[in-house]
N, C-alpha and C. Protein backbone atom coordinates (compact mmCIF):
# COMPACT_ATOMS: atom_id res chain seq x y z
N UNK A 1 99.66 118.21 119.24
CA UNK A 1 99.71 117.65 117.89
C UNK A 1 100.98 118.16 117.21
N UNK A 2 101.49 116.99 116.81
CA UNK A 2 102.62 117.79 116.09
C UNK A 2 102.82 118.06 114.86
N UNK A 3 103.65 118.82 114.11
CA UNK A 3 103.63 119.81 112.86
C UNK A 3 102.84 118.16 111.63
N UNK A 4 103.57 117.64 111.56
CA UNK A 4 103.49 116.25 110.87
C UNK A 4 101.83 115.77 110.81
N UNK A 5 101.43 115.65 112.11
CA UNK A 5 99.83 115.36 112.00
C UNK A 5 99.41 116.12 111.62
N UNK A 6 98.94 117.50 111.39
CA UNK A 6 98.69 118.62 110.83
C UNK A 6 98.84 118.48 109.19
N UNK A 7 99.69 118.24 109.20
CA UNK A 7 100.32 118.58 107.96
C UNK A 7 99.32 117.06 107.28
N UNK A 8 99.42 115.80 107.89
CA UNK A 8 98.80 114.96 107.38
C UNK A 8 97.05 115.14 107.13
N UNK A 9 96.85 115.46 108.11
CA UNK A 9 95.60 115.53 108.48
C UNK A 9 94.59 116.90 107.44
N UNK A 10 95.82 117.93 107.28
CA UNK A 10 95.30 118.31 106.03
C UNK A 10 95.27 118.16 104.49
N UNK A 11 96.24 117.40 104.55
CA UNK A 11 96.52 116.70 103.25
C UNK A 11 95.15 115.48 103.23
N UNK A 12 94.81 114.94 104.08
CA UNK A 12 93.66 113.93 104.16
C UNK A 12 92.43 114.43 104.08
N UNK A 13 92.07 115.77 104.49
CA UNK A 13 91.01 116.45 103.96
C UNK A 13 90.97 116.90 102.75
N UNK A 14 92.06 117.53 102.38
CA UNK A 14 91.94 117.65 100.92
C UNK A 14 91.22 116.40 99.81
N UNK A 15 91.88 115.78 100.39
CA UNK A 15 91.79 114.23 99.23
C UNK A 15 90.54 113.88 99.71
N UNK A 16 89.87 113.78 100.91
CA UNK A 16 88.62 113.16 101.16
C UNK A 16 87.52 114.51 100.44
N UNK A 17 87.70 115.94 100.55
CA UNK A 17 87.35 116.54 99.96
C UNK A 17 86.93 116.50 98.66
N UNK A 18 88.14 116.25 97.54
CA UNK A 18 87.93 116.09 96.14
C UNK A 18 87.46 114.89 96.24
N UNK A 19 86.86 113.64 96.56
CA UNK A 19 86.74 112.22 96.59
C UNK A 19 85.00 112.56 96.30
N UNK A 20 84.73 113.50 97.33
CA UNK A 20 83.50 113.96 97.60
C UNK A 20 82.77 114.57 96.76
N UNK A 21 83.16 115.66 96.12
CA UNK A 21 82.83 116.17 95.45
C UNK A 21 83.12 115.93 93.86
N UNK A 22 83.64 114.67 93.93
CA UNK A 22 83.53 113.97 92.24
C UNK A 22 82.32 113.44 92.28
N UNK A 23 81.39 112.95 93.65
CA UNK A 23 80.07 112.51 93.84
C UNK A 23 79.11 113.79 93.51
N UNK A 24 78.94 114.57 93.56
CA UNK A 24 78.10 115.67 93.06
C UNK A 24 77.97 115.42 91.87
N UNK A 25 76.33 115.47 91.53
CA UNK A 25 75.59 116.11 90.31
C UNK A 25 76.51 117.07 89.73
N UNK A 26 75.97 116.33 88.13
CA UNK A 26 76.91 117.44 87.37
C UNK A 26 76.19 118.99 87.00
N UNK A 27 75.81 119.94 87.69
CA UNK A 27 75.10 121.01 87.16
C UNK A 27 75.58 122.12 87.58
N UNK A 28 75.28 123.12 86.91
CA UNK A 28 76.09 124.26 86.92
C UNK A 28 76.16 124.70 87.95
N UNK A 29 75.30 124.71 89.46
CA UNK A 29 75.47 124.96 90.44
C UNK A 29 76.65 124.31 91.26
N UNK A 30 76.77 122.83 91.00
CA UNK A 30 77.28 122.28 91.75
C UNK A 30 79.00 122.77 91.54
N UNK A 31 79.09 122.60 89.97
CA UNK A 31 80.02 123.11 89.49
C UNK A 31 80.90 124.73 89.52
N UNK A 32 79.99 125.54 89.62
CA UNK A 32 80.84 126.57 90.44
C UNK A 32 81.13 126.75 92.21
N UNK A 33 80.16 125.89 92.79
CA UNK A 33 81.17 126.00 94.12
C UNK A 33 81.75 124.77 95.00
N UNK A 34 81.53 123.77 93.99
CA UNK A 34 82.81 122.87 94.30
C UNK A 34 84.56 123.55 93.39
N UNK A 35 84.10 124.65 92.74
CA UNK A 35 85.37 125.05 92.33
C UNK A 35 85.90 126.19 93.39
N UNK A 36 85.12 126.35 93.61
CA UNK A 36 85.37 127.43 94.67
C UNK A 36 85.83 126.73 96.00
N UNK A 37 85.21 125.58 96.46
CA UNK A 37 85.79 124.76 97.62
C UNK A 37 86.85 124.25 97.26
N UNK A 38 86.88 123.63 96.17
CA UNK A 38 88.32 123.04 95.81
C UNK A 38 89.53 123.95 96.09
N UNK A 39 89.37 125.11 95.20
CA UNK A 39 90.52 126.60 95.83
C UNK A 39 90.46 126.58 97.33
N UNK A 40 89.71 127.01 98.08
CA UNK A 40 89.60 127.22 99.51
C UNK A 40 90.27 126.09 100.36
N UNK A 41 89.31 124.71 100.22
CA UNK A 41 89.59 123.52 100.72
C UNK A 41 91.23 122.97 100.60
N UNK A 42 91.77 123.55 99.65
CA UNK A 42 93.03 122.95 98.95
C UNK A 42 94.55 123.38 99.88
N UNK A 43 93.74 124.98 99.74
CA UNK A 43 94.29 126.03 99.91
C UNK A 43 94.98 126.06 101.83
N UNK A 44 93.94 125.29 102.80
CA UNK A 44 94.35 125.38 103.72
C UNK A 44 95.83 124.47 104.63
N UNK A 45 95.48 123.37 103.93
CA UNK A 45 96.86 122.93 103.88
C UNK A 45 97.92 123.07 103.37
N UNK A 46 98.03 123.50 102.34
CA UNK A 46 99.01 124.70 101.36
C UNK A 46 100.11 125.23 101.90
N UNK A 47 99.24 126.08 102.58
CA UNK A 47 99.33 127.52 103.31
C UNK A 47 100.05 126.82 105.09
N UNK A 48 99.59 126.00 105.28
CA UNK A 48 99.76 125.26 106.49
C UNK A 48 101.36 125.08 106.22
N UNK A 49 101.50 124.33 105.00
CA UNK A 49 102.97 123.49 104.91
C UNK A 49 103.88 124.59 104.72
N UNK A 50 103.55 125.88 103.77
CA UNK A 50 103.82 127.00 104.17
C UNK A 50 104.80 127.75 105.00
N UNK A 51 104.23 127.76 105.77
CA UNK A 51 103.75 128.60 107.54
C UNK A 51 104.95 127.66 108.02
N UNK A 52 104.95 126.50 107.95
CA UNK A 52 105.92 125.46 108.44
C UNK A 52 107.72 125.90 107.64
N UNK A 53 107.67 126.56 106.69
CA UNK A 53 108.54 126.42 106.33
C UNK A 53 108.88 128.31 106.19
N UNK A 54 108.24 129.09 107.07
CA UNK A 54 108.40 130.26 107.29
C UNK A 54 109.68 130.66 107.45
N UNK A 55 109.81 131.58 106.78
CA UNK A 55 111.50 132.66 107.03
C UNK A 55 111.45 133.58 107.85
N UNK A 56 110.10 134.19 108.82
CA UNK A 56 110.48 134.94 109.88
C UNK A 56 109.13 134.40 110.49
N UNK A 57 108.90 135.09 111.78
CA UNK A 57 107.76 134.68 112.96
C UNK A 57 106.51 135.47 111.99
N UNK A 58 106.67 136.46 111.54
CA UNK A 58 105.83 137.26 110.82
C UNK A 58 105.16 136.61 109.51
N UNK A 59 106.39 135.93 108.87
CA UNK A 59 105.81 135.47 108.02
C UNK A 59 104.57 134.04 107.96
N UNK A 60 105.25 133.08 109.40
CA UNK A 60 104.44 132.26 110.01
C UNK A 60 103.01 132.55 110.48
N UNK A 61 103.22 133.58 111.21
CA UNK A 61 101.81 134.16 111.18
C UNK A 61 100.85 134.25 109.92
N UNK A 62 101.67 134.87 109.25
CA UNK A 62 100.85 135.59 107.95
C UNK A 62 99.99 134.34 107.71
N UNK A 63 100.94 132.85 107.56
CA UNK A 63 100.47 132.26 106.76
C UNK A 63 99.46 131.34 107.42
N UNK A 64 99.47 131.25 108.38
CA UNK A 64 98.92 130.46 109.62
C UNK A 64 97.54 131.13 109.53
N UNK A 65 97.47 133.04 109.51
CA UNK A 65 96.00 133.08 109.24
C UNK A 65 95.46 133.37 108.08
N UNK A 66 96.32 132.80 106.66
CA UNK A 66 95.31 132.18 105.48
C UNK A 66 94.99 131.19 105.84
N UNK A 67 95.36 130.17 106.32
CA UNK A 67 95.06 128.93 106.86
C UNK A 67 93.71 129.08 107.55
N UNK A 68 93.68 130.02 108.62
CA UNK A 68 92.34 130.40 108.84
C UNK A 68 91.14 130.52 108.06
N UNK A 69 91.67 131.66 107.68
CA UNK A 69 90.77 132.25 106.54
C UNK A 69 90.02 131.66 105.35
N UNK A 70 91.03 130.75 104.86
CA UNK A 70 90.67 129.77 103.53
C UNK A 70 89.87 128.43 104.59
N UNK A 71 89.89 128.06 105.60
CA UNK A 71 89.22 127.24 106.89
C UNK A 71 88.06 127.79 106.50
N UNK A 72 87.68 128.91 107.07
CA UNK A 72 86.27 129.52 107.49
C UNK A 72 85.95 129.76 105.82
N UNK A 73 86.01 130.01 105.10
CA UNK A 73 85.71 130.07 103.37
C UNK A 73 84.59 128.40 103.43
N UNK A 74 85.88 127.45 103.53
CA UNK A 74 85.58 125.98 102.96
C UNK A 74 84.66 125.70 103.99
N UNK A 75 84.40 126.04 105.17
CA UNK A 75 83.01 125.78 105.73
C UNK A 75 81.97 126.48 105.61
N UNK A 76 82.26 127.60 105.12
CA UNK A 76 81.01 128.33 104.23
C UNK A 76 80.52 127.81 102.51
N UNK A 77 81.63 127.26 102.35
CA UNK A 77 81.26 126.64 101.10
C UNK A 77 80.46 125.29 101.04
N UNK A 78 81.16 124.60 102.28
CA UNK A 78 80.14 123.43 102.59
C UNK A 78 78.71 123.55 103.24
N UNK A 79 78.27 124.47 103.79
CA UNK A 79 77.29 124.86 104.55
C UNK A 79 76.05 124.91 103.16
N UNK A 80 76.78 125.65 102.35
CA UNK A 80 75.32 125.84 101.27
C UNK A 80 75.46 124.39 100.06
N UNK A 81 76.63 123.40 99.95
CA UNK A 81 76.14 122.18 99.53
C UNK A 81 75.71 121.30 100.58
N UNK A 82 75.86 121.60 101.39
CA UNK A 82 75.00 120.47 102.29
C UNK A 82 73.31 121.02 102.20
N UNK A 83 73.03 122.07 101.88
CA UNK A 83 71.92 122.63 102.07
C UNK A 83 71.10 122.26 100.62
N UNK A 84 72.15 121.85 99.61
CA UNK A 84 71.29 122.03 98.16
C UNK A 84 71.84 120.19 97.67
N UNK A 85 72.42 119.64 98.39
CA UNK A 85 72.97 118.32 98.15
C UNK A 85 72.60 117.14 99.11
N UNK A 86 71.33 117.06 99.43
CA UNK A 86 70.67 116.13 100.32
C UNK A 86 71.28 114.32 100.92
N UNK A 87 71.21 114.07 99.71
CA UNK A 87 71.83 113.26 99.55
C UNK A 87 73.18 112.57 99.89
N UNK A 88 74.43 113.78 99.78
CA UNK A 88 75.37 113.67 100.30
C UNK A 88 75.90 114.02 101.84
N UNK A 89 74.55 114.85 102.65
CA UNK A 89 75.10 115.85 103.68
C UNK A 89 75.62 115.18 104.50
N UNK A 90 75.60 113.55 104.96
CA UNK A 90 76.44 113.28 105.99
C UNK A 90 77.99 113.46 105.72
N UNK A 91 78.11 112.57 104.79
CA UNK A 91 80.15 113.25 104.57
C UNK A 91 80.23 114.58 104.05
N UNK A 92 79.51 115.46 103.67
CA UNK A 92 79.48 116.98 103.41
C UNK A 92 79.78 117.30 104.91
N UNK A 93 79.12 116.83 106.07
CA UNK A 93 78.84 117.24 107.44
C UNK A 93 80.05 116.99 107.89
N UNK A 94 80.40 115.84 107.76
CA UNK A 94 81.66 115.25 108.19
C UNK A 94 83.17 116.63 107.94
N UNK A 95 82.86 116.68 106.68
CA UNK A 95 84.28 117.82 105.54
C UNK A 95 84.24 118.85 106.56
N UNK A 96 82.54 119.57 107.17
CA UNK A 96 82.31 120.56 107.52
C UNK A 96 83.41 120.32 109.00
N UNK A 97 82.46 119.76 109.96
CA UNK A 97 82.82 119.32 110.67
C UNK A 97 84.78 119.85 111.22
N UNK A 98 85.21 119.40 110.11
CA UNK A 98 86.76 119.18 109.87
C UNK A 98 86.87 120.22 109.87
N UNK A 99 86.34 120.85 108.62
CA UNK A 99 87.06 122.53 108.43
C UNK A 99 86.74 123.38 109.71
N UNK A 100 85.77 123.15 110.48
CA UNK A 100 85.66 124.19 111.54
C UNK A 100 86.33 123.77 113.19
N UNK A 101 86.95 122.14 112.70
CA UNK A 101 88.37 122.07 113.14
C UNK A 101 89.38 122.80 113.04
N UNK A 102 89.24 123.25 111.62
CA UNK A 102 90.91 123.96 111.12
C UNK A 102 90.60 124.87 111.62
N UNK A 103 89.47 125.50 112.00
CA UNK A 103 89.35 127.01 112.22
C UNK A 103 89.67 127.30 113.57
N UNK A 104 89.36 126.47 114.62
CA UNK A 104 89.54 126.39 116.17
C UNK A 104 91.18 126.30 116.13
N UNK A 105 91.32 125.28 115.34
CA UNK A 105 93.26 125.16 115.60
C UNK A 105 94.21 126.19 115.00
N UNK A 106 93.66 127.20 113.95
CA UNK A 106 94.39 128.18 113.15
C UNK A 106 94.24 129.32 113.63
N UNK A 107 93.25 129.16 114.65
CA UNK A 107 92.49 130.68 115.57
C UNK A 107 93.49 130.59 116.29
N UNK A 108 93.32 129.17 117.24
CA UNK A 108 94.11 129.10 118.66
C UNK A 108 96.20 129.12 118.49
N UNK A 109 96.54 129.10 116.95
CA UNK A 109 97.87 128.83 116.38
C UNK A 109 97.31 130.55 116.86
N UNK A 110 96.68 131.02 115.72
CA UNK A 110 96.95 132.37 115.54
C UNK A 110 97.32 133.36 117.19
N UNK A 111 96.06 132.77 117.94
CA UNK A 111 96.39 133.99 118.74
C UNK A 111 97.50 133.58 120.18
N UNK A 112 97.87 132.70 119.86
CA UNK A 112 98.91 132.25 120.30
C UNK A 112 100.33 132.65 120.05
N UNK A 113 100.68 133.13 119.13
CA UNK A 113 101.89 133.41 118.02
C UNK A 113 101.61 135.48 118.02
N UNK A 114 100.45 136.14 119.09
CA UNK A 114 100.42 137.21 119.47
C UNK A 114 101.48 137.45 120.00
């Protein structure tokens, strides 16, 4: 895969992300951790485009495993609205799904770049 699909492909989660979560009930639950996914979820492509535009191997790394990190967050964040958001869990499943994509590919970047 090259840098470009990546780079798209997280930019397309993002946006299918927020698309999603404008569908959530408005209640205070929903509302603090779709804010919290939004940071996380946002965050991994970010960090991705980032990493791409690194000034040393070190710093690529660095950023490659926020990319991780903010990955495994946004599928923990989706795990407990799919659990309290019935209604939505197939494309919740779907988001999930994705993010624990990012996590296999930011693992396998990461320990690759050892």
């Amino acid at each position: 895969m090259s840098n470009y699909d990546l780079e798209k492909r997280t930019l397309e989660f993002s946006v299918k992300l927020i698309k999603t979560l404008k569908q959530l009930p408005k209640d205070l639950y929903n509302y603090k951790l779709t804010g919290q996914l939004i940071s996380s979820g946002t965050s991994i492509g970010a960090n991705y485009m980032e990493a791409n535009g690194a000034e040393s191997r070190k710093d690529f790394v660095h950023k490659i495993r926020i990319s991780l990190k903010e990955s495994k967050e946004t599928r923990y964040w989706l795990d407990i609205l799919i659990r309290i958001n019935h209604h939505l869990k197939d494309v919740l499943y779907d988001l999930r799904k994705e993010a624990n994509e990012f996590v296999l590919i930011f693992g396998k970047i990461t320990s690759n770049s050892k």
